[in-house]
PDB file of N, CA and C in Angstrom:
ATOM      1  N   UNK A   1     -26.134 -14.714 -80.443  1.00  0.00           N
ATOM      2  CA  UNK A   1     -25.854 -15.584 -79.324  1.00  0.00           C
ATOM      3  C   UNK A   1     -27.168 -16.195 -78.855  1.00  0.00           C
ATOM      4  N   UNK A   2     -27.209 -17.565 -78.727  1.00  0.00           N
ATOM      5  CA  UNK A   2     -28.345 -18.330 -77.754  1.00  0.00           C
ATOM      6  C   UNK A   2     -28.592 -17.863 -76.760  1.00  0.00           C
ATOM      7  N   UNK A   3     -29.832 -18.303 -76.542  1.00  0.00           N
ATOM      8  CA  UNK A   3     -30.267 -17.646 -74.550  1.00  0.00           C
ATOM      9  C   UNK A   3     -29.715 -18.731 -74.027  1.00  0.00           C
ATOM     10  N   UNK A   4     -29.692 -19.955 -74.128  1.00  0.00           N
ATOM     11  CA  UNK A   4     -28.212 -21.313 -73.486  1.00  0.00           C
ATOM     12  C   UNK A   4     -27.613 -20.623 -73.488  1.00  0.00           C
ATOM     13  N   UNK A   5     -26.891 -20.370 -74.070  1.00  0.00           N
ATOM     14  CA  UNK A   5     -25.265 -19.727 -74.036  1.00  0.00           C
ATOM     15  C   UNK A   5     -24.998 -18.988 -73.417  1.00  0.00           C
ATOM     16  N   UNK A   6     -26.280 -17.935 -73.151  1.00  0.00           N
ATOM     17  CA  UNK A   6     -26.274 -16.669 -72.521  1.00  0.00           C
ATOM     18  C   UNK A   6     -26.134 -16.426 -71.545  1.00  0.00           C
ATOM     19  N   UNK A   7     -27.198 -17.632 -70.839  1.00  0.00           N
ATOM     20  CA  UNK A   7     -27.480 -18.140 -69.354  1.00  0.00           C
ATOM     21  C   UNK A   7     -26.401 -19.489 -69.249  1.00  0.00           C
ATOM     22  N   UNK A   8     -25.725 -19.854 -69.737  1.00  0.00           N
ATOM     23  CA  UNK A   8     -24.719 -20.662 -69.144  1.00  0.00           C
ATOM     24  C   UNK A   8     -23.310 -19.727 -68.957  1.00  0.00           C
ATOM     25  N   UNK A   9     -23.327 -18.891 -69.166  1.00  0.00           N
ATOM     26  CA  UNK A   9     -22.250 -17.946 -69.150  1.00  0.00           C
ATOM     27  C   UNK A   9     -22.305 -16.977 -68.538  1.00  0.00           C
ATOM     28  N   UNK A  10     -23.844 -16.743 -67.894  1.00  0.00           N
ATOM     29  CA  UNK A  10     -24.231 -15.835 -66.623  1.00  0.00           C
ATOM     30  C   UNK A  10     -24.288 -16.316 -65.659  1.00  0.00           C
ATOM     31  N   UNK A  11     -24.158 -18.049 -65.378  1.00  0.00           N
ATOM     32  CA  UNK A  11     -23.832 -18.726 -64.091  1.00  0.00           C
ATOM     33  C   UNK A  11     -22.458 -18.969 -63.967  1.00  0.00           C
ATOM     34  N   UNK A  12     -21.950 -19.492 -64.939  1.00  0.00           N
ATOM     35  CA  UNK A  12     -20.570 -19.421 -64.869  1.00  0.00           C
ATOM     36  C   UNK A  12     -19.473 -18.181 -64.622  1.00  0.00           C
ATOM     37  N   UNK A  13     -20.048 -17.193 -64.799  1.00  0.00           N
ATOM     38  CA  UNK A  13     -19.230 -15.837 -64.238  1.00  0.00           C
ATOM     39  C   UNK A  13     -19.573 -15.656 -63.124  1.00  0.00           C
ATOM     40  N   UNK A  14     -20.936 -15.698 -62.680  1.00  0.00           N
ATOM     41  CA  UNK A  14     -21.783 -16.147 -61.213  1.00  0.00           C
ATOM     42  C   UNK A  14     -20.534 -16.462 -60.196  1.00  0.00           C
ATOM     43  N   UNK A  15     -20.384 -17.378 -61.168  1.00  0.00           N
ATOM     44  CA  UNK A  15     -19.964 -18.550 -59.759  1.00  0.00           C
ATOM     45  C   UNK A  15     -18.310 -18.091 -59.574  1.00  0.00           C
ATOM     46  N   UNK A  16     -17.591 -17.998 -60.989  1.00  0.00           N
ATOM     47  CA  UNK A  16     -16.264 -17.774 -60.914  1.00  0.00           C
ATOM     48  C   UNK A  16     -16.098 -15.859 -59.930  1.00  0.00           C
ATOM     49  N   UNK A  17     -17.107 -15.035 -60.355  1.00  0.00           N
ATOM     50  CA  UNK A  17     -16.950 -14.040 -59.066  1.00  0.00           C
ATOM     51  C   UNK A  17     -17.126 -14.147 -58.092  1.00  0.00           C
ATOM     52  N   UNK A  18     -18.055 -14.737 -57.576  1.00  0.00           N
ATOM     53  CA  UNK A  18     -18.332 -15.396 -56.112  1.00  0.00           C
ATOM     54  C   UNK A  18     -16.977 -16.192 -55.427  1.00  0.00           C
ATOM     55  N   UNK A  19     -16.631 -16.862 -56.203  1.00  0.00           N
ATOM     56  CA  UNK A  19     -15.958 -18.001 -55.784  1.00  0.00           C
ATOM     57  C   UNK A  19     -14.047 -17.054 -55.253  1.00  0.00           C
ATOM     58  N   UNK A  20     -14.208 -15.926 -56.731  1.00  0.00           N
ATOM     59  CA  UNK A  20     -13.041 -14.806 -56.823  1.00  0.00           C
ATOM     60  C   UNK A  20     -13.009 -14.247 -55.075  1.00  0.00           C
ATOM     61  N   UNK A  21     -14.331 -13.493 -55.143  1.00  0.00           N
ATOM     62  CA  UNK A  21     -14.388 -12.633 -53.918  1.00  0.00           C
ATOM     63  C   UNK A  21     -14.273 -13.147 -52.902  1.00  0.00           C
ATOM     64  N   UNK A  22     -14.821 -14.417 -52.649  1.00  0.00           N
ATOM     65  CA  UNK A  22     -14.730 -15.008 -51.398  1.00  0.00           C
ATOM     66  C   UNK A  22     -13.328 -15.591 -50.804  1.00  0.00           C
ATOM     67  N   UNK A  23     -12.809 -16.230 -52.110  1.00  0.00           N
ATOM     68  CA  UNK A  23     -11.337 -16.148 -52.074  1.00  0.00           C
ATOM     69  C   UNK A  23      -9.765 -14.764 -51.571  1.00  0.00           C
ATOM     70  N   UNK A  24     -10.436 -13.982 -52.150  1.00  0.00           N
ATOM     71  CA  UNK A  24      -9.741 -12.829 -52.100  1.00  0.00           C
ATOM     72  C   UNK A  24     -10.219 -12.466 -50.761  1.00  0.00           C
ATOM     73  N   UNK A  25     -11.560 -12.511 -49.756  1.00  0.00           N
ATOM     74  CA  UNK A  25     -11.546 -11.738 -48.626  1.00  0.00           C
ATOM     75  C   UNK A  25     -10.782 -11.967 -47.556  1.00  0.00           C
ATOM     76  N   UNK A  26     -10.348 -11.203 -46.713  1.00  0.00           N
ATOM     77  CA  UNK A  26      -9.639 -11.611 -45.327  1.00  0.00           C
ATOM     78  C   UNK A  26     -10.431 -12.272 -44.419  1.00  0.00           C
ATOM     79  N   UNK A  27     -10.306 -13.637 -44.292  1.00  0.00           N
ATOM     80  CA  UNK A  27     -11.075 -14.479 -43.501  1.00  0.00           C
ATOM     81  C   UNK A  27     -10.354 -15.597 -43.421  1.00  0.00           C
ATOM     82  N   UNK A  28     -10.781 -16.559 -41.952  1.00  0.00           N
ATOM     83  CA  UNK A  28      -9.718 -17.682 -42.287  1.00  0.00           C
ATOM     84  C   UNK A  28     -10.319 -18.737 -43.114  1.00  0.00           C
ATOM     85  N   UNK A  29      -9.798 -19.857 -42.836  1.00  0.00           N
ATOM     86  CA  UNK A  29      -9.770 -20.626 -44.092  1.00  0.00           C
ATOM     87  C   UNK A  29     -10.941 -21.855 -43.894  1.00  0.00           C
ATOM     88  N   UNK A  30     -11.399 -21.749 -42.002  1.00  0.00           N
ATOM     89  CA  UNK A  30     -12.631 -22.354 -42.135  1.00  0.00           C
ATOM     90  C   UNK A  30     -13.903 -21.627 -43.069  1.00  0.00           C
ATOM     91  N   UNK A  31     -14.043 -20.234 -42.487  1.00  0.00           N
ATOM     92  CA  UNK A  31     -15.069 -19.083 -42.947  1.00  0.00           C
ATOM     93  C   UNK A  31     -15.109 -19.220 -44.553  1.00  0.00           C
ATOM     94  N   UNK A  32     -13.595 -19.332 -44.970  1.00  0.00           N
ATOM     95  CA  UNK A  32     -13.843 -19.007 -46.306  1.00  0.00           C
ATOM     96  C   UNK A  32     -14.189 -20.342 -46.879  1.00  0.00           C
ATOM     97  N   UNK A  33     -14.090 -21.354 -46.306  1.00  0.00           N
ATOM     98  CA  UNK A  33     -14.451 -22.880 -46.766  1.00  0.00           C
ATOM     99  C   UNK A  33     -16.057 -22.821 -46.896  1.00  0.00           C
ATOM    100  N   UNK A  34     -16.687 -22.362 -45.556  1.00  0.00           N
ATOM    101  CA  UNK A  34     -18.139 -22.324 -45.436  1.00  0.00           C
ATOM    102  C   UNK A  34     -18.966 -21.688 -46.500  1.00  0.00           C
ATOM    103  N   UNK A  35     -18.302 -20.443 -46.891  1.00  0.00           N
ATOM    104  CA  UNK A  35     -18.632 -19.161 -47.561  1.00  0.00           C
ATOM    105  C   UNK A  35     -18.727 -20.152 -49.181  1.00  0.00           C
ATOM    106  N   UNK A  36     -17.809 -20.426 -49.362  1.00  0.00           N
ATOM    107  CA  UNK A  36     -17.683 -21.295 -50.876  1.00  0.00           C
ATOM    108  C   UNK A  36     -18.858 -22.348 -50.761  1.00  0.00           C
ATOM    109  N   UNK A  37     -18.413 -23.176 -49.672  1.00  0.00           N
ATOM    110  CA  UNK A  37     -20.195 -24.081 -49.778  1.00  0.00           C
ATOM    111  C   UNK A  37     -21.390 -23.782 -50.043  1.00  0.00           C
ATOM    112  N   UNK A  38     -21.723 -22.526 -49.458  1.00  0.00           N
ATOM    113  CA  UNK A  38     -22.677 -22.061 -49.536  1.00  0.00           C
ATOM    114  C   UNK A  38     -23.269 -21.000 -50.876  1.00  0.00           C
ATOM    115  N   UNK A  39     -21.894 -20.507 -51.315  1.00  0.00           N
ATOM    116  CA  UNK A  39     -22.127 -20.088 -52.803  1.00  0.00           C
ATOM    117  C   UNK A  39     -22.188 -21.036 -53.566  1.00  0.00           C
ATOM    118  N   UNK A  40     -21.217 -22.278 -54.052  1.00  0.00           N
ATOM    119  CA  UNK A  40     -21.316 -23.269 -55.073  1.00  0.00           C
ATOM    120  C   UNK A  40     -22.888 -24.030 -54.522  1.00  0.00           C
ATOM    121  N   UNK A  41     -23.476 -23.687 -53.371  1.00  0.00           N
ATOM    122  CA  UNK A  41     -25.068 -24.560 -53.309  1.00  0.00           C
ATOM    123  C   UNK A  41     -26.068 -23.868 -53.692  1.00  0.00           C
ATOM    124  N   UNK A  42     -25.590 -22.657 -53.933  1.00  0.00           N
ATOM    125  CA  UNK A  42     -26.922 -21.335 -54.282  1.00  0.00           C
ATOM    126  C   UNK A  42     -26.775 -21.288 -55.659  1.00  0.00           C
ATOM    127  N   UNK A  43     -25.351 -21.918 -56.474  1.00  0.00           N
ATOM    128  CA  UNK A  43     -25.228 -21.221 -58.073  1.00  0.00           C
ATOM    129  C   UNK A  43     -26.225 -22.518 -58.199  1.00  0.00           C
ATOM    130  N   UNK A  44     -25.495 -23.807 -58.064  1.00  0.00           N
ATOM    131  CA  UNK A  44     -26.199 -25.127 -58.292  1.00  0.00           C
ATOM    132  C   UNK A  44     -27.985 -24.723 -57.970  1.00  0.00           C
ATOM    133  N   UNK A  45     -28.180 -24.529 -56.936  1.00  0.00           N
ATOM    134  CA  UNK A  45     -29.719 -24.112 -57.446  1.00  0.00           C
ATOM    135  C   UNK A  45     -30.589 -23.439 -58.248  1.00  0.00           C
ATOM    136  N   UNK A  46     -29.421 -22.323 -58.363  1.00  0.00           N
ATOM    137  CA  UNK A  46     -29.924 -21.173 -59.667  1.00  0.00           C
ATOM    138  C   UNK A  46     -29.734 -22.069 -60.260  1.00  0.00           C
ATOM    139  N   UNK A  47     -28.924 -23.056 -60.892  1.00  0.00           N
ATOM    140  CA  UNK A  47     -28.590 -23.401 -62.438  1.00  0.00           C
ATOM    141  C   UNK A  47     -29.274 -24.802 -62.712  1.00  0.00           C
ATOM    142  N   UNK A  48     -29.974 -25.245 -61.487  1.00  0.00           N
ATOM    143  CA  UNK A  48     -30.981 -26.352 -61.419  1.00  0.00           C
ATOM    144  C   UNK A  48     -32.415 -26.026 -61.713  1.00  0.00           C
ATOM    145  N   UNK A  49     -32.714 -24.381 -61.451  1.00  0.00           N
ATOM    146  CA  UNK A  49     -33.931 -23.737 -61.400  1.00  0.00           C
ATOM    147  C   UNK A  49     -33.509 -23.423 -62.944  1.00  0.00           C
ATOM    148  N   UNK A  50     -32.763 -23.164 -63.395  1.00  0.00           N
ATOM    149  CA  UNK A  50     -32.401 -22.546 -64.803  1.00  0.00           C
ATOM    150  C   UNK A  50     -32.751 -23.761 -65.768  1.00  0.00           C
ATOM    151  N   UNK A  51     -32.035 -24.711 -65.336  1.00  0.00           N
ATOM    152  CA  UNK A  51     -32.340 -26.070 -65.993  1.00  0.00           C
ATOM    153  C   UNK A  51     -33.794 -26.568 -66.261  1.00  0.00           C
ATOM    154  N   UNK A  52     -34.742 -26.633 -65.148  1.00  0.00           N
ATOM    155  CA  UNK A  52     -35.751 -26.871 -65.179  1.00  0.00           C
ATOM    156  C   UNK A  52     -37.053 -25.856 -65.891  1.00  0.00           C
ATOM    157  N   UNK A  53     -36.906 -24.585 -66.009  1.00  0.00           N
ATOM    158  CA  UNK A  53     -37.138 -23.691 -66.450  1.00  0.00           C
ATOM    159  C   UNK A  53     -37.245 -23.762 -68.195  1.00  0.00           C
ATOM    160  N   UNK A  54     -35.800 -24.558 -68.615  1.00  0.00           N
ATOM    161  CA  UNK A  54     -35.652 -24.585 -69.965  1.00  0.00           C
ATOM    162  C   UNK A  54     -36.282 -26.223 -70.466  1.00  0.00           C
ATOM    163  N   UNK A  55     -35.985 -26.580 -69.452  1.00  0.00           N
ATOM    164  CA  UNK A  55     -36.480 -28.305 -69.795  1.00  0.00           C
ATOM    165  C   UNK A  55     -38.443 -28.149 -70.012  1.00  0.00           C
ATOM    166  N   UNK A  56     -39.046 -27.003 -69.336  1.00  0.00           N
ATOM    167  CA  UNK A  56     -40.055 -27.089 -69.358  1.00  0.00           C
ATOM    168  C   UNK A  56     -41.059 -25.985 -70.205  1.00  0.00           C
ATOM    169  N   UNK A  57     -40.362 -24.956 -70.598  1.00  0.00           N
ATOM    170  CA  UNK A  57     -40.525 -24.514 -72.011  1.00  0.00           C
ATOM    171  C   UNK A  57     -40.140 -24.927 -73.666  1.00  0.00           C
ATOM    172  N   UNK A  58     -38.852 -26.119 -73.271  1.00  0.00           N
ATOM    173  CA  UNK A  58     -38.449 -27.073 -74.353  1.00  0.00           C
ATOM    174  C   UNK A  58     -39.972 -28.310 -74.714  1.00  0.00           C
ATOM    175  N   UNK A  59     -40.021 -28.584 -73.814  1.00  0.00           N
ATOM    176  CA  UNK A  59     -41.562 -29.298 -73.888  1.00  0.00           C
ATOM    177  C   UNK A  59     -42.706 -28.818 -74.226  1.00  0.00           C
ATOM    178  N   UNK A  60     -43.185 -27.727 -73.782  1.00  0.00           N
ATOM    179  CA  UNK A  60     -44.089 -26.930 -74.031  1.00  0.00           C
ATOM    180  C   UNK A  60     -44.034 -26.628 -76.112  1.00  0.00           C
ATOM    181  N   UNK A  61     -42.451 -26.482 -76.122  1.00  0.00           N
ATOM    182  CA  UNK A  61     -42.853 -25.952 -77.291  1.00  0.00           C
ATOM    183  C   UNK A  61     -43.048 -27.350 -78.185  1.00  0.00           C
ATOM    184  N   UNK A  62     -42.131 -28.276 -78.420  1.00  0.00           N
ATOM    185  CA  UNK A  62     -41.912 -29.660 -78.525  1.00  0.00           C
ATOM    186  C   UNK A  62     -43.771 -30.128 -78.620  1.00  0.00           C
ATOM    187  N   UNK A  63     -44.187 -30.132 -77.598  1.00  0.00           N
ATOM    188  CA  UNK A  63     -45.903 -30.331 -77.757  1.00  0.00           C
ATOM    189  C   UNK A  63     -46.731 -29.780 -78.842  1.00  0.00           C
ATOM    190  N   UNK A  64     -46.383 -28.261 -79.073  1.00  0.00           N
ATOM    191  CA  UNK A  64     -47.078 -27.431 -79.499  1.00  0.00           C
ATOM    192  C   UNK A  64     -46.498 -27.513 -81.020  1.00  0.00           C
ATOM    193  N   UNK A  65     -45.138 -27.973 -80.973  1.00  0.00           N
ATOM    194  CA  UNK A  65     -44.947 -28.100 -82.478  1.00  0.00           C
ATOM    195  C   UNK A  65     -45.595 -29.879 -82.912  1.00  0.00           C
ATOM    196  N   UNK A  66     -45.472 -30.536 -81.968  1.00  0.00           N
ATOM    197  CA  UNK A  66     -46.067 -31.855 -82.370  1.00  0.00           C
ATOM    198  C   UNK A  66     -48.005 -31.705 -82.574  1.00  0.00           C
ATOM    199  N   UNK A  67     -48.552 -31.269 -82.286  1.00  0.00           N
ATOM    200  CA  UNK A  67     -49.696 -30.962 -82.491  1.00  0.00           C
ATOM    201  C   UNK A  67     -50.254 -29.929 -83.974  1.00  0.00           C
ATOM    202  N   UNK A  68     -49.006 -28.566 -83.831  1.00  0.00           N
ATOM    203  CA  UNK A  68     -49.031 -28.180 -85.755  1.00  0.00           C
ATOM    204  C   UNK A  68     -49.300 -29.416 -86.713  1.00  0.00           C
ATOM    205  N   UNK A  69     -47.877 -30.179 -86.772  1.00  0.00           N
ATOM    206  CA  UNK A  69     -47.695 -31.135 -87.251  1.00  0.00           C
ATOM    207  C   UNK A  69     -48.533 -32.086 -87.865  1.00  0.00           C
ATOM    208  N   UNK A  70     -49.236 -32.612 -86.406  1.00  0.00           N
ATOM    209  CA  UNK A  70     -50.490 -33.268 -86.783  1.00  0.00           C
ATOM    210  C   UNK A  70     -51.598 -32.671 -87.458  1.00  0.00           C
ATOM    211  N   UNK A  71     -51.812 -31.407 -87.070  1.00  0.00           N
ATOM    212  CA  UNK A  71     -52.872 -30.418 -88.288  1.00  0.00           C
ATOM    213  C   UNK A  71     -52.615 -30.495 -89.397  1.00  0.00           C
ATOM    214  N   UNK A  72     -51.344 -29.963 -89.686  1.00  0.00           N
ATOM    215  CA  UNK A  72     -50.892 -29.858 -91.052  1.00  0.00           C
ATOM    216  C   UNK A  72     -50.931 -31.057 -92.122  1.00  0.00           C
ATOM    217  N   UNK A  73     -50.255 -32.314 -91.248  1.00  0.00           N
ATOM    218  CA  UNK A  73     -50.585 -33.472 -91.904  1.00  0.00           C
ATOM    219  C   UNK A  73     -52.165 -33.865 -92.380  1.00  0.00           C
ATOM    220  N   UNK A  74     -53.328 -33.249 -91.333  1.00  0.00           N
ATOM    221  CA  UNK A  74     -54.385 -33.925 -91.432  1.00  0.00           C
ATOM    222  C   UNK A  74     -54.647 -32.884 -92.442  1.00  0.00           C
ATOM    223  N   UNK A  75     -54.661 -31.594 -93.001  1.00  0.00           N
ATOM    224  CA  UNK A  75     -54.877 -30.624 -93.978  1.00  0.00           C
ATOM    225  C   UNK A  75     -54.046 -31.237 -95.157  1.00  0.00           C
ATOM    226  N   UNK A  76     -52.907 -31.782 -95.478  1.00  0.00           N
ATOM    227  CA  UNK A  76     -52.236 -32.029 -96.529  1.00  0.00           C
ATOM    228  C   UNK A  76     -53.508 -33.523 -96.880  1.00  0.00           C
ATOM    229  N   UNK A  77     -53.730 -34.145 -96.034  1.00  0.00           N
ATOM    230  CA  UNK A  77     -54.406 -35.375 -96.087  1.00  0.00           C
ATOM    231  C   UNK A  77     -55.688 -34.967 -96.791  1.00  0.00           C
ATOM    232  N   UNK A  78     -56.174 -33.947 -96.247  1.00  0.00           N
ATOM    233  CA  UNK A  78     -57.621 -33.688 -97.155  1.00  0.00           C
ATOM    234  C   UNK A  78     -57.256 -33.426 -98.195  1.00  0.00           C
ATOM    235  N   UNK A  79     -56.445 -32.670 -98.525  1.00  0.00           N
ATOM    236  CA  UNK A  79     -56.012 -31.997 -99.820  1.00  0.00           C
ATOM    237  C   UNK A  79     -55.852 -33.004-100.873  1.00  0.00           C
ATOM    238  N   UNK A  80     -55.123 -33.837-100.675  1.00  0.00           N
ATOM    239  CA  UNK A  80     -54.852 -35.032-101.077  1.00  0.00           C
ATOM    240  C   UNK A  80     -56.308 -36.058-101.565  1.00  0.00           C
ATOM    241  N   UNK A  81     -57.186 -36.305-100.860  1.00  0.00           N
ATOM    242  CA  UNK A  81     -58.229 -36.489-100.364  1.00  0.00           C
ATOM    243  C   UNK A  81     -58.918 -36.276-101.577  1.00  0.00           C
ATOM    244  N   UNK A  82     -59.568 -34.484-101.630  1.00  0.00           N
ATOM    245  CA  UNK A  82     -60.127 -34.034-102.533  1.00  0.00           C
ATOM    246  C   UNK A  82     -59.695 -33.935-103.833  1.00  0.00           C
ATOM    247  N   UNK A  83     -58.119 -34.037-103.845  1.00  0.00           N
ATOM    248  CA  UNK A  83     -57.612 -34.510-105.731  1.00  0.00           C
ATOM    249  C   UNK A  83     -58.134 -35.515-106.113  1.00  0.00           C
ATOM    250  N   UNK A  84     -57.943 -36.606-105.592  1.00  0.00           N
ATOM    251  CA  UNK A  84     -58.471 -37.778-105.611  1.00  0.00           C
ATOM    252  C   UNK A  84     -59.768 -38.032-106.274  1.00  0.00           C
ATOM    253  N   UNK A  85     -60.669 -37.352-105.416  1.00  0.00           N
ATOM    254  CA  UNK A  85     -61.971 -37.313-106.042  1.00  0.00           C
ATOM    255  C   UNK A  85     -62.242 -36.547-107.307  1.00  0.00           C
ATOM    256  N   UNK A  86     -61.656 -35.553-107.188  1.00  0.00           N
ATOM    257  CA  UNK A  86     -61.852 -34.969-108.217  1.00  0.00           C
ATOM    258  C   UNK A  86     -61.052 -35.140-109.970  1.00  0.00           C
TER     259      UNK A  86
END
């Protein structure tokens, strides 16, 4: 299993228990209106902080593989290079 997958399926149970319990408690129906706002604004932040989290180790690596890349090319290039001459 992906760590996406992993973590999209640990907010999504998040939210569907939250959303369960708050539903299920004895409260009226303003309280329990408030109660839901305030959980669906806390998952949305976890899953905005989650988002950003992955968007910015996706880059990180994305960089770090674009920079191999360029090594490797400039090593195949010598290589190339020195047949040549030789």
């Amino acid at each position: 299993m992906s760590a996406g997958k992993f973590i999209a399926g640990f907010v999504v149970g998040g939210i569907v228990g939250a959303v369960a319990g708050i539903l299920l408690a004895p409260q009226s129906g303003e309280e329990t209106r408030e109660k839901i706002k305030e959980s669906s604004q806390k998952a949305y932040d976890k899953a905005s902080s989650v988002v950003r989290e992955i968007q910015e180790k996706a880059e990180s690596i994305s960089s770090d593989m674009a920079k191999k890349g360029e090594e490797l090319v400039s090593k195949i290039q010598g290589m190339i290079d020195k047949q040549k001459e030789a």
